[in-house]
PDB file of N, CA and C in Angstrom:
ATOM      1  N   UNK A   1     106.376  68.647 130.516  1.00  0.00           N
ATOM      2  CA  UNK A   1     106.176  67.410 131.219  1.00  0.00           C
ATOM      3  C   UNK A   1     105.196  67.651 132.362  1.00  0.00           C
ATOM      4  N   UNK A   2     104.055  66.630 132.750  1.00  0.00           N
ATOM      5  CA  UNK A   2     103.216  66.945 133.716  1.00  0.00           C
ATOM      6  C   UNK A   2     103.551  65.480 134.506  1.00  0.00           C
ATOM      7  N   UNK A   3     102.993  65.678 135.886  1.00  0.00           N
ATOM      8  CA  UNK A   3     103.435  64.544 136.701  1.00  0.00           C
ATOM      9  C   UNK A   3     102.405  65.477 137.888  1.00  0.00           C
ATOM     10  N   UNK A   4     101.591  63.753 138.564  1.00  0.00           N
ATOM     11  CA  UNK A   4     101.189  64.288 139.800  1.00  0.00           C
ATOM     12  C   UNK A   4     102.144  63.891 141.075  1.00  0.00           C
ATOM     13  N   UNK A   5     102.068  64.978 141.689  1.00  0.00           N
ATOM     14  CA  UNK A   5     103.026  64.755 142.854  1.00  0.00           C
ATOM     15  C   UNK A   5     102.041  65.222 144.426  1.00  0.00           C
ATOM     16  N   UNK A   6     102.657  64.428 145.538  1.00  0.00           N
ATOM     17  CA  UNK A   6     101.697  65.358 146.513  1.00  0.00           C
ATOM     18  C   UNK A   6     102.855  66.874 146.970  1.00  0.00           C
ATOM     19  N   UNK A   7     102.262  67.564 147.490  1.00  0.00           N
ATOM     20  CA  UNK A   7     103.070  68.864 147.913  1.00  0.00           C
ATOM     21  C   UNK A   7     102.492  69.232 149.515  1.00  0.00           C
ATOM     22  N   UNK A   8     103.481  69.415 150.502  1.00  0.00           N
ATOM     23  CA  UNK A   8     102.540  69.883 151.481  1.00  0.00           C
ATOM     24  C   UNK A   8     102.659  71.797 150.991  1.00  0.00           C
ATOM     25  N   UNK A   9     101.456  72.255 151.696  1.00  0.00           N
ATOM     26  CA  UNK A   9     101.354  73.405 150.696  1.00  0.00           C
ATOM     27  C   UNK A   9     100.543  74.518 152.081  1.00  0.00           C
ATOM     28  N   UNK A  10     101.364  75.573 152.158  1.00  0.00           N
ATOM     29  CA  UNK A  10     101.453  76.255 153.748  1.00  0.00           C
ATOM     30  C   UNK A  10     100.561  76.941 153.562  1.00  0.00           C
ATOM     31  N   UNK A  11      99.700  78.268 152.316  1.00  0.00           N
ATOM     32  CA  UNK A  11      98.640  78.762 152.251  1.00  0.00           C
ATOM     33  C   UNK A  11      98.703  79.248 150.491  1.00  0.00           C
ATOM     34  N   UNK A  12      97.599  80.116 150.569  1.00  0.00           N
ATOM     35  CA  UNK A  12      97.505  80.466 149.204  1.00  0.00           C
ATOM     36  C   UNK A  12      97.302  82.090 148.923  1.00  0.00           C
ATOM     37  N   UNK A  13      97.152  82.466 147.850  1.00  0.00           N
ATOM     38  CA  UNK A  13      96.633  83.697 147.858  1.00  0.00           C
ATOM     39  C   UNK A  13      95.875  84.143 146.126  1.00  0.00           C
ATOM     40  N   UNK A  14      95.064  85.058 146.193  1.00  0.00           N
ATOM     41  CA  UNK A  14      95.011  85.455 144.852  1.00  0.00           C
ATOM     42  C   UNK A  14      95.299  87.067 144.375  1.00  0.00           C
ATOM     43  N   UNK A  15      95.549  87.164 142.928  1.00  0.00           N
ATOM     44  CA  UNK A  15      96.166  88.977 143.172  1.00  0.00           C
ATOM     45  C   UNK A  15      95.071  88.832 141.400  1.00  0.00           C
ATOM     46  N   UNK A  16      94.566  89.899 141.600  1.00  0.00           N
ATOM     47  CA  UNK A  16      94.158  90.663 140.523  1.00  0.00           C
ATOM     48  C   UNK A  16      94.037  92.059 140.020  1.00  0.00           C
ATOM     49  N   UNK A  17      94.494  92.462 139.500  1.00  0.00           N
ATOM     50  CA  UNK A  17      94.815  93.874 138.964  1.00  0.00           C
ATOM     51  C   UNK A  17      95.658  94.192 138.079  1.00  0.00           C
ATOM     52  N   UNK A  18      95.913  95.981 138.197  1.00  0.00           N
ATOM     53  CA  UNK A  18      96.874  96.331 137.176  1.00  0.00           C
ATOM     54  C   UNK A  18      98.028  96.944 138.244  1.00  0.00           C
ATOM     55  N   UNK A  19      99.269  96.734 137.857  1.00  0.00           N
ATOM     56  CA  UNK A  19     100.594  97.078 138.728  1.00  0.00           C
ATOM     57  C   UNK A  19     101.891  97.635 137.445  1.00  0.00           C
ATOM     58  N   UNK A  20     101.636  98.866 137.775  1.00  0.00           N
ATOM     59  CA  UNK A  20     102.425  99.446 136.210  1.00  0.00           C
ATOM     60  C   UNK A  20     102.041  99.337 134.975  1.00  0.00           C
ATOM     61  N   UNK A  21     100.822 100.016 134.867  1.00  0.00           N
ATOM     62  CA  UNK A  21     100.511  99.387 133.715  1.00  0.00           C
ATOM     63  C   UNK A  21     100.039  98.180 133.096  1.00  0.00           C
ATOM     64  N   UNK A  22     100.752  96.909 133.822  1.00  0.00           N
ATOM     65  CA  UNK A  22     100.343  95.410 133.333  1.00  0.00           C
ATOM     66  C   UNK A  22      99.285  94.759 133.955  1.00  0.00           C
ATOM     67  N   UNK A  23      98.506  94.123 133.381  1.00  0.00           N
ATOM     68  CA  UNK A  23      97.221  93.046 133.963  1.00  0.00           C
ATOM     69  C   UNK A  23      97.767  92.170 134.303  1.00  0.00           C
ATOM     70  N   UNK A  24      97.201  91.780 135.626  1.00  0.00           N
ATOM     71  CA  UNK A  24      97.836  90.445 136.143  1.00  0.00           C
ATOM     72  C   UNK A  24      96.343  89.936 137.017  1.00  0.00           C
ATOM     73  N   UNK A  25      96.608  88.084 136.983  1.00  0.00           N
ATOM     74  CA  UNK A  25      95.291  87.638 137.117  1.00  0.00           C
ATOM     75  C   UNK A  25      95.693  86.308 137.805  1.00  0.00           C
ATOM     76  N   UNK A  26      95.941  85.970 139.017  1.00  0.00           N
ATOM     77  CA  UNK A  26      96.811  84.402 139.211  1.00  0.00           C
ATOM     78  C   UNK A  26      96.335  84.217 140.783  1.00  0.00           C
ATOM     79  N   UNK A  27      96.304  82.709 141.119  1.00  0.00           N
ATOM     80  CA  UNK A  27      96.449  82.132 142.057  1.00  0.00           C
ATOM     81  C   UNK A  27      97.401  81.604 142.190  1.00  0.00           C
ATOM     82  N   UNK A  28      98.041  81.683 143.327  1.00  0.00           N
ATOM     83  CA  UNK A  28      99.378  81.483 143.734  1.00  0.00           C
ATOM     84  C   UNK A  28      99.579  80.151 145.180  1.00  0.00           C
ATOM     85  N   UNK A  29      99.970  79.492 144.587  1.00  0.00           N
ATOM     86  CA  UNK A  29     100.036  78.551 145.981  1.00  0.00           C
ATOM     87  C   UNK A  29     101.630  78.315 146.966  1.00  0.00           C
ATOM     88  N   UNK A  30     101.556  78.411 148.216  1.00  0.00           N
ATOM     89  CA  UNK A  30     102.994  78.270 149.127  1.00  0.00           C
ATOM     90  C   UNK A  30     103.260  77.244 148.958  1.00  0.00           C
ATOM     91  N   UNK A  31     104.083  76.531 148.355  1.00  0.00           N
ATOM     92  CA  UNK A  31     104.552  74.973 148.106  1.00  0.00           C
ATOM     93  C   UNK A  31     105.773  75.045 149.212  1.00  0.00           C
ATOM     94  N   UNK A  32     106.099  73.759 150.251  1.00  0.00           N
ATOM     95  CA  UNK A  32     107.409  73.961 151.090  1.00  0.00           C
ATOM     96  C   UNK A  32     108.186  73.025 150.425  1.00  0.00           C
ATOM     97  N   UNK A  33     109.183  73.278 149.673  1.00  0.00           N
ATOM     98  CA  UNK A  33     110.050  72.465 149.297  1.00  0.00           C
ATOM     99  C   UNK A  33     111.680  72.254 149.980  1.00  0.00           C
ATOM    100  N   UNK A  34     112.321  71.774 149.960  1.00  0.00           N
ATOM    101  CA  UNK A  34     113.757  71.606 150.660  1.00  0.00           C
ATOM    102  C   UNK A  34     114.306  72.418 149.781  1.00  0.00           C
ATOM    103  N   UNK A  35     115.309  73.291 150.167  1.00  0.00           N
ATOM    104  CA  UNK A  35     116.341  73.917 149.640  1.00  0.00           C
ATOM    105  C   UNK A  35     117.423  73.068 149.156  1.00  0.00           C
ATOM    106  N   UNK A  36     118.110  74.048 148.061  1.00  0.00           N
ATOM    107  CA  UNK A  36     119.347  73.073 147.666  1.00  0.00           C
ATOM    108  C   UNK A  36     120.754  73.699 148.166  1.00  0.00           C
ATOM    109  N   UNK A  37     121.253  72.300 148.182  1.00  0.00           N
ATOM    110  CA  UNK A  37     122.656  71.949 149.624  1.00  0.00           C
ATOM    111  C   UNK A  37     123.652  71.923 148.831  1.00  0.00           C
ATOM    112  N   UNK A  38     123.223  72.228 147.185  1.00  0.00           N
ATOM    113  CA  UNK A  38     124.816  71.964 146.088  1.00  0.00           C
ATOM    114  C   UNK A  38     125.438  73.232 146.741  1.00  0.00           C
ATOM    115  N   UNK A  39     125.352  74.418 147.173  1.00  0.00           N
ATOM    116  CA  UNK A  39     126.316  75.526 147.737  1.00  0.00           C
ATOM    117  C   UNK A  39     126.967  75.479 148.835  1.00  0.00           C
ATOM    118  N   UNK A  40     126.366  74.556 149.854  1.00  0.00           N
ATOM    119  CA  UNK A  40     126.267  74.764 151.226  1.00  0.00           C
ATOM    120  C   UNK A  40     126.085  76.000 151.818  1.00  0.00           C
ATOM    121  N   UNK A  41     125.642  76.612 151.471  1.00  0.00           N
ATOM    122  CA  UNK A  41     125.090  77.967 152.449  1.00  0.00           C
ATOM    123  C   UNK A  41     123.527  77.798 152.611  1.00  0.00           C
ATOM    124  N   UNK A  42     122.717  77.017 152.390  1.00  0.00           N
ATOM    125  CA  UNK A  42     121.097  76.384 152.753  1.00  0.00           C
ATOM    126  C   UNK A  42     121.125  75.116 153.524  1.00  0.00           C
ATOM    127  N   UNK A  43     120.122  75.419 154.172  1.00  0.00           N
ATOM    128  CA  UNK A  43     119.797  73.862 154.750  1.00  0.00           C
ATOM    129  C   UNK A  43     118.297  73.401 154.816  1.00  0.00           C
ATOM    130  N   UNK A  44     118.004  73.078 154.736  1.00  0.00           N
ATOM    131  CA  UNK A  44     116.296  73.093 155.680  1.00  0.00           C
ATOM    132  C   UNK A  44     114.996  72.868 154.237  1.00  0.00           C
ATOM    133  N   UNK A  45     114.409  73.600 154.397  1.00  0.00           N
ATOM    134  CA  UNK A  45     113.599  73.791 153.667  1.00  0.00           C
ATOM    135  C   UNK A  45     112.653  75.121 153.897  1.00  0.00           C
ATOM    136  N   UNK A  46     111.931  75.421 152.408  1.00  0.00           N
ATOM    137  CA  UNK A  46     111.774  76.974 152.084  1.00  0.00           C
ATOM    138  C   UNK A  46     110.302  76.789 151.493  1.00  0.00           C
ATOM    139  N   UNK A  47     109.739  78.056 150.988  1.00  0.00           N
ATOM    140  CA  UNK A  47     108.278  77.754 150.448  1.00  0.00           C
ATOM    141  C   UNK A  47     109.132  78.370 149.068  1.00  0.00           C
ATOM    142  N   UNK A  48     108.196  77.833 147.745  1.00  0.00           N
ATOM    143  CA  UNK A  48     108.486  78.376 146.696  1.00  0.00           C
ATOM    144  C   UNK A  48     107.081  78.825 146.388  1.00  0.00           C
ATOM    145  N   UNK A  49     106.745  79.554 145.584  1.00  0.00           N
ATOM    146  CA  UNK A  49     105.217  80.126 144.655  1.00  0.00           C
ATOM    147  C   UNK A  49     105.389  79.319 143.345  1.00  0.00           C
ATOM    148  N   UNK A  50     103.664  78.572 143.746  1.00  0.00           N
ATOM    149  CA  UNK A  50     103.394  77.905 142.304  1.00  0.00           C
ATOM    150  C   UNK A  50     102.274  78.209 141.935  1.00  0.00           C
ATOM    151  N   UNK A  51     101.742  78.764 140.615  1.00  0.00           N
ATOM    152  CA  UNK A  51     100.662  79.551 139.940  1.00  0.00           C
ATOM    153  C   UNK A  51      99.837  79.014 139.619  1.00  0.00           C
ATOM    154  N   UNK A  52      98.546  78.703 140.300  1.00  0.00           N
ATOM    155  CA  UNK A  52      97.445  78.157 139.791  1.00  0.00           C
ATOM    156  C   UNK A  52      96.859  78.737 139.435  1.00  0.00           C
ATOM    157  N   UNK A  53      96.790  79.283 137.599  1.00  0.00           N
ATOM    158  CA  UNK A  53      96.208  79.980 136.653  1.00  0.00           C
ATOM    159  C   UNK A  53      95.714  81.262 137.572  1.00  0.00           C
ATOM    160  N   UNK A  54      94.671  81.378 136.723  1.00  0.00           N
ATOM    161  CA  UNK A  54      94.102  82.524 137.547  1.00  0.00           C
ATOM    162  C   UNK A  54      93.308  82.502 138.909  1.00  0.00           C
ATOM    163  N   UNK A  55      92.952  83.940 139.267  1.00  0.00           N
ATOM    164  CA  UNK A  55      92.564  84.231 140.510  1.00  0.00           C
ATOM    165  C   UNK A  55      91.165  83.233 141.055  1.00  0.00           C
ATOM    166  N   UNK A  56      90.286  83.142 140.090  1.00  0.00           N
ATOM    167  CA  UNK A  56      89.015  82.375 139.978  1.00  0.00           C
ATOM    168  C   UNK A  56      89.972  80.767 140.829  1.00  0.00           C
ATOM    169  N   UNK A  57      90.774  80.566 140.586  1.00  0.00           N
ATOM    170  CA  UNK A  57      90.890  79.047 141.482  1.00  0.00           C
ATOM    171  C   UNK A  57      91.277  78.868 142.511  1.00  0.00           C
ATOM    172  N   UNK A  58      91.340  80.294 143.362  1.00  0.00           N
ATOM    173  CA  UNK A  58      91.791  80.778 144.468  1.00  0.00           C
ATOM    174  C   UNK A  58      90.399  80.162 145.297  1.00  0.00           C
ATOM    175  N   UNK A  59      89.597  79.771 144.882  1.00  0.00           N
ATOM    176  CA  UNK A  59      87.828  79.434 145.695  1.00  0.00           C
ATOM    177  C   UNK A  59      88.192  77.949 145.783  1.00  0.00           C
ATOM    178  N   UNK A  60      88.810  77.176 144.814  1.00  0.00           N
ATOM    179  CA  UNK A  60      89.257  75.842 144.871  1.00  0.00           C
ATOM    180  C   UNK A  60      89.919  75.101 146.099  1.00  0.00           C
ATOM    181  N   UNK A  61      90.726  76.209 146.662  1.00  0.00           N
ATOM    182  CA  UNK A  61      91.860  75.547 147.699  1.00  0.00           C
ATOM    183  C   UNK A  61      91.786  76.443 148.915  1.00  0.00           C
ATOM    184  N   UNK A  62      90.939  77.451 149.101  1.00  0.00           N
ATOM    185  CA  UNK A  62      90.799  78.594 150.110  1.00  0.00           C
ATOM    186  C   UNK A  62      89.926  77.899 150.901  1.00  0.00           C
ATOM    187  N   UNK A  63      89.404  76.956 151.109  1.00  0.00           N
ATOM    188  CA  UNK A  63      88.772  76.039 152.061  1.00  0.00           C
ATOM    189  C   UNK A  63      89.498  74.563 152.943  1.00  0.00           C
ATOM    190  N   UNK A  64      90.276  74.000 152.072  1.00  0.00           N
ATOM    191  CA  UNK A  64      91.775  73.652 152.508  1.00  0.00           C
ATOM    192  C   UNK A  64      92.381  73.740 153.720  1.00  0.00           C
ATOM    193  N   UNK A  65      92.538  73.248 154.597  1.00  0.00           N
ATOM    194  CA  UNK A  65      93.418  73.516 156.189  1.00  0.00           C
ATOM    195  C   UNK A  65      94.905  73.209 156.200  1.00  0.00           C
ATOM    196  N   UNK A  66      94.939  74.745 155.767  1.00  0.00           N
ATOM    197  CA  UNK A  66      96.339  74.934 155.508  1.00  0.00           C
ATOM    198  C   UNK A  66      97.323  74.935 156.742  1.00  0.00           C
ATOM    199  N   UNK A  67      98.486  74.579 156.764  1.00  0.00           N
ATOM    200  CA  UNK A  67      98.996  73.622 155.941  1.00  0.00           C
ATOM    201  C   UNK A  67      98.605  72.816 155.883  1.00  0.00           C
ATOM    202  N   UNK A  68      98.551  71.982 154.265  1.00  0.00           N
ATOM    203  CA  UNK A  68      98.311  70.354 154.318  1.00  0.00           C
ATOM    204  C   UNK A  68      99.108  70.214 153.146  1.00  0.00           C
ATOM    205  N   UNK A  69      98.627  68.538 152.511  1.00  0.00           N
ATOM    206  CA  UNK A  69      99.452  67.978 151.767  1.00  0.00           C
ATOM    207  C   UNK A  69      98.268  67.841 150.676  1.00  0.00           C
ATOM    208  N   UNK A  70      98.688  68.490 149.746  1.00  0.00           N
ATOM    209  CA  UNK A  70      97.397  68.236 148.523  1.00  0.00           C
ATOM    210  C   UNK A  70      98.231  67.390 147.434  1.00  0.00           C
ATOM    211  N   UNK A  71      97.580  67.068 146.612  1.00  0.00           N
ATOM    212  CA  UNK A  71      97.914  65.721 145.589  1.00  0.00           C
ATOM    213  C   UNK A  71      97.382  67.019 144.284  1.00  0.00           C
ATOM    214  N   UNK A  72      98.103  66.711 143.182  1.00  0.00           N
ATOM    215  CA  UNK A  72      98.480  68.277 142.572  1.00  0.00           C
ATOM    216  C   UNK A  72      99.054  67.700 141.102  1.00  0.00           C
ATOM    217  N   UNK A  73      98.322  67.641 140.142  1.00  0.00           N
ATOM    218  CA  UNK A  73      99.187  67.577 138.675  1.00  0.00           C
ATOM    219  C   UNK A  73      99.725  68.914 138.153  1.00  0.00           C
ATOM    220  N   UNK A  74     101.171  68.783 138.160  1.00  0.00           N
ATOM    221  CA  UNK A  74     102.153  70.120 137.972  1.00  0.00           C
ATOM    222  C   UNK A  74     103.058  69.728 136.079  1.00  0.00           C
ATOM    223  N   UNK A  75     102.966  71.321 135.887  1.00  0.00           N
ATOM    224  CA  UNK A  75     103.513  71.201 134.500  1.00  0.00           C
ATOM    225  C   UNK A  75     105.009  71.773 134.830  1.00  0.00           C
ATOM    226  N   UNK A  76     105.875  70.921 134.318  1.00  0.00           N
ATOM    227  CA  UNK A  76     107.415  71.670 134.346  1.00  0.00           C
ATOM    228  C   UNK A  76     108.302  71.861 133.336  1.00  0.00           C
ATOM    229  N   UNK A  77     108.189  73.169 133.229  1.00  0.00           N
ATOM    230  CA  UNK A  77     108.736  73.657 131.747  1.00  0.00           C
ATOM    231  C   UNK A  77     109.777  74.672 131.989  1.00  0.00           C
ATOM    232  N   UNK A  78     110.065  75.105 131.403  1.00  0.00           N
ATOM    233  CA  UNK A  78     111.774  76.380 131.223  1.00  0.00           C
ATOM    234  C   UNK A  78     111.162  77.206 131.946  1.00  0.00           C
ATOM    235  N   UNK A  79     110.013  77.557 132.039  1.00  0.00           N
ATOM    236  CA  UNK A  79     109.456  78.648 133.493  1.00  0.00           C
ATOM    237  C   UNK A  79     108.833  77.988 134.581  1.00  0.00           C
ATOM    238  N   UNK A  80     109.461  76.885 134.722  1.00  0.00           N
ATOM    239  CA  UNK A  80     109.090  76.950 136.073  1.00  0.00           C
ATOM    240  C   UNK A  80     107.994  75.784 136.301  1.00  0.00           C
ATOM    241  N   UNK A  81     107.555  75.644 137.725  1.00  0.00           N
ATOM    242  CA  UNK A  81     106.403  74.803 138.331  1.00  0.00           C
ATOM    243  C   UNK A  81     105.094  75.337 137.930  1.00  0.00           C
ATOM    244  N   UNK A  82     104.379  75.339 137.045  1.00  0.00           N
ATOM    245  CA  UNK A  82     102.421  75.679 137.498  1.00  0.00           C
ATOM    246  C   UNK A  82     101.769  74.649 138.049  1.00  0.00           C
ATOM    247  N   UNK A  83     101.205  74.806 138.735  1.00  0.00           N
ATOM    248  CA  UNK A  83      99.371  73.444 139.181  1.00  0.00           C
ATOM    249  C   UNK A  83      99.060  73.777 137.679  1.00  0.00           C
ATOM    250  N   UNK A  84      98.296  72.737 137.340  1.00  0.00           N
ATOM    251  CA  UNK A  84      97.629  72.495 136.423  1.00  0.00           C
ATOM    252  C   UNK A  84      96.018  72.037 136.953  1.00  0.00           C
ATOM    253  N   UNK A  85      96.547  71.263 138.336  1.00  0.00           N
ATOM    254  CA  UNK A  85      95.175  70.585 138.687  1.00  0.00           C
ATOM    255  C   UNK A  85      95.243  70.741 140.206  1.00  0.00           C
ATOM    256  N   UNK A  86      94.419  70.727 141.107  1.00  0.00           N
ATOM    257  CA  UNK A  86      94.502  70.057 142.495  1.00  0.00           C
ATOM    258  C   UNK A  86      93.221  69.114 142.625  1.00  0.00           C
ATOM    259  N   UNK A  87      94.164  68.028 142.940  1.00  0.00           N
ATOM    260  CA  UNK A  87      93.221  66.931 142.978  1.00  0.00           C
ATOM    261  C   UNK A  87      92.397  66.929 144.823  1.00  0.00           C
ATOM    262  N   UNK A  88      92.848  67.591 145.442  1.00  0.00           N
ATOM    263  CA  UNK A  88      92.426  67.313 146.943  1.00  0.00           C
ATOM    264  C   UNK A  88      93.493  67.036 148.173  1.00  0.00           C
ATOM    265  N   UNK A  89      93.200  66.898 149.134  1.00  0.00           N
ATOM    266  CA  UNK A  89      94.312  66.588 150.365  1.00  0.00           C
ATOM    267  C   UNK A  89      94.469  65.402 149.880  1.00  0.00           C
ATOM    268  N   UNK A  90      95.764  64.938 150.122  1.00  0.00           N
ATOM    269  CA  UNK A  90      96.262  63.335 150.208  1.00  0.00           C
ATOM    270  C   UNK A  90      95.958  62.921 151.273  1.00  0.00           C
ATOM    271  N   UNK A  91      95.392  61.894 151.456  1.00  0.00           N
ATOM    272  CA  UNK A  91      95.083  60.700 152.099  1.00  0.00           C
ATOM    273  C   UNK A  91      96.044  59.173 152.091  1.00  0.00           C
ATOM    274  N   UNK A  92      97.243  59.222 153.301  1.00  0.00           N
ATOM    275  CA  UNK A  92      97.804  58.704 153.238  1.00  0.00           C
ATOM    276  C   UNK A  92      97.047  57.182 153.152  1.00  0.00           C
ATOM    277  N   UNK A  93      97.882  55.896 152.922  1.00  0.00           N
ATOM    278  CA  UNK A  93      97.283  54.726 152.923  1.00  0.00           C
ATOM    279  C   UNK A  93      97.472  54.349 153.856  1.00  0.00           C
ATOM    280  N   UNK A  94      96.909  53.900 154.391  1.00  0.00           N
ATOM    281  CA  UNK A  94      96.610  53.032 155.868  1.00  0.00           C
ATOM    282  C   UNK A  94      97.423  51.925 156.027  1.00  0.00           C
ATOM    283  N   UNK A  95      98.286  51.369 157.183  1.00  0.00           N
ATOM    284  CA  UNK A  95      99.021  50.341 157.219  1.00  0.00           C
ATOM    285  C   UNK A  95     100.503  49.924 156.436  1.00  0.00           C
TER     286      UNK A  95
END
């Protein structure tokens, strides 16, 4: 399922290399989402990591004034949140 949502989104990073053996190639974005209160031992809100493909789209959002609120088509599947897209900062509507 894909859906655009806005996210405020605290910074980013990119990692490329090998770490044991394995290739790894990803942009990673700080998404702040609220924690969940079904335990009661959380309150507040937390950053989670969401993978914007590879490292190459790390040039996309590394100009960005982080934190902000970007507008973001996300895929959500049995693993999890990826960006699929970043559309830009949201621009709230006026009035």
């Amino acid at each position: 399922m894909q859906l655009r949502q806005v996210f405020r989104v605290l910074g980013a990073k990119k990692a490329k290399g090998e770490f044991e053996g394995r290739q790894y190639d990803k942009t990673v974005l700080y998404a702040e989402m609220e924690v969940s209160g079904t335990n009661g031992n959380e309150v507040g809100h937390n950053s989670t990591d969401l993978v914007f493909g590879k490292s190459d789209n790390f040039e996309k959002v590394k100009g960005f004034p982080f934190p902000c609120e970007l507008q973001m088509t996300v895929s959500i599947t049995t693993r999890g949140i990826e960006v699929v897209e970043v559309h830009g900062l949201h621009q709230p509507k006026a009035g």
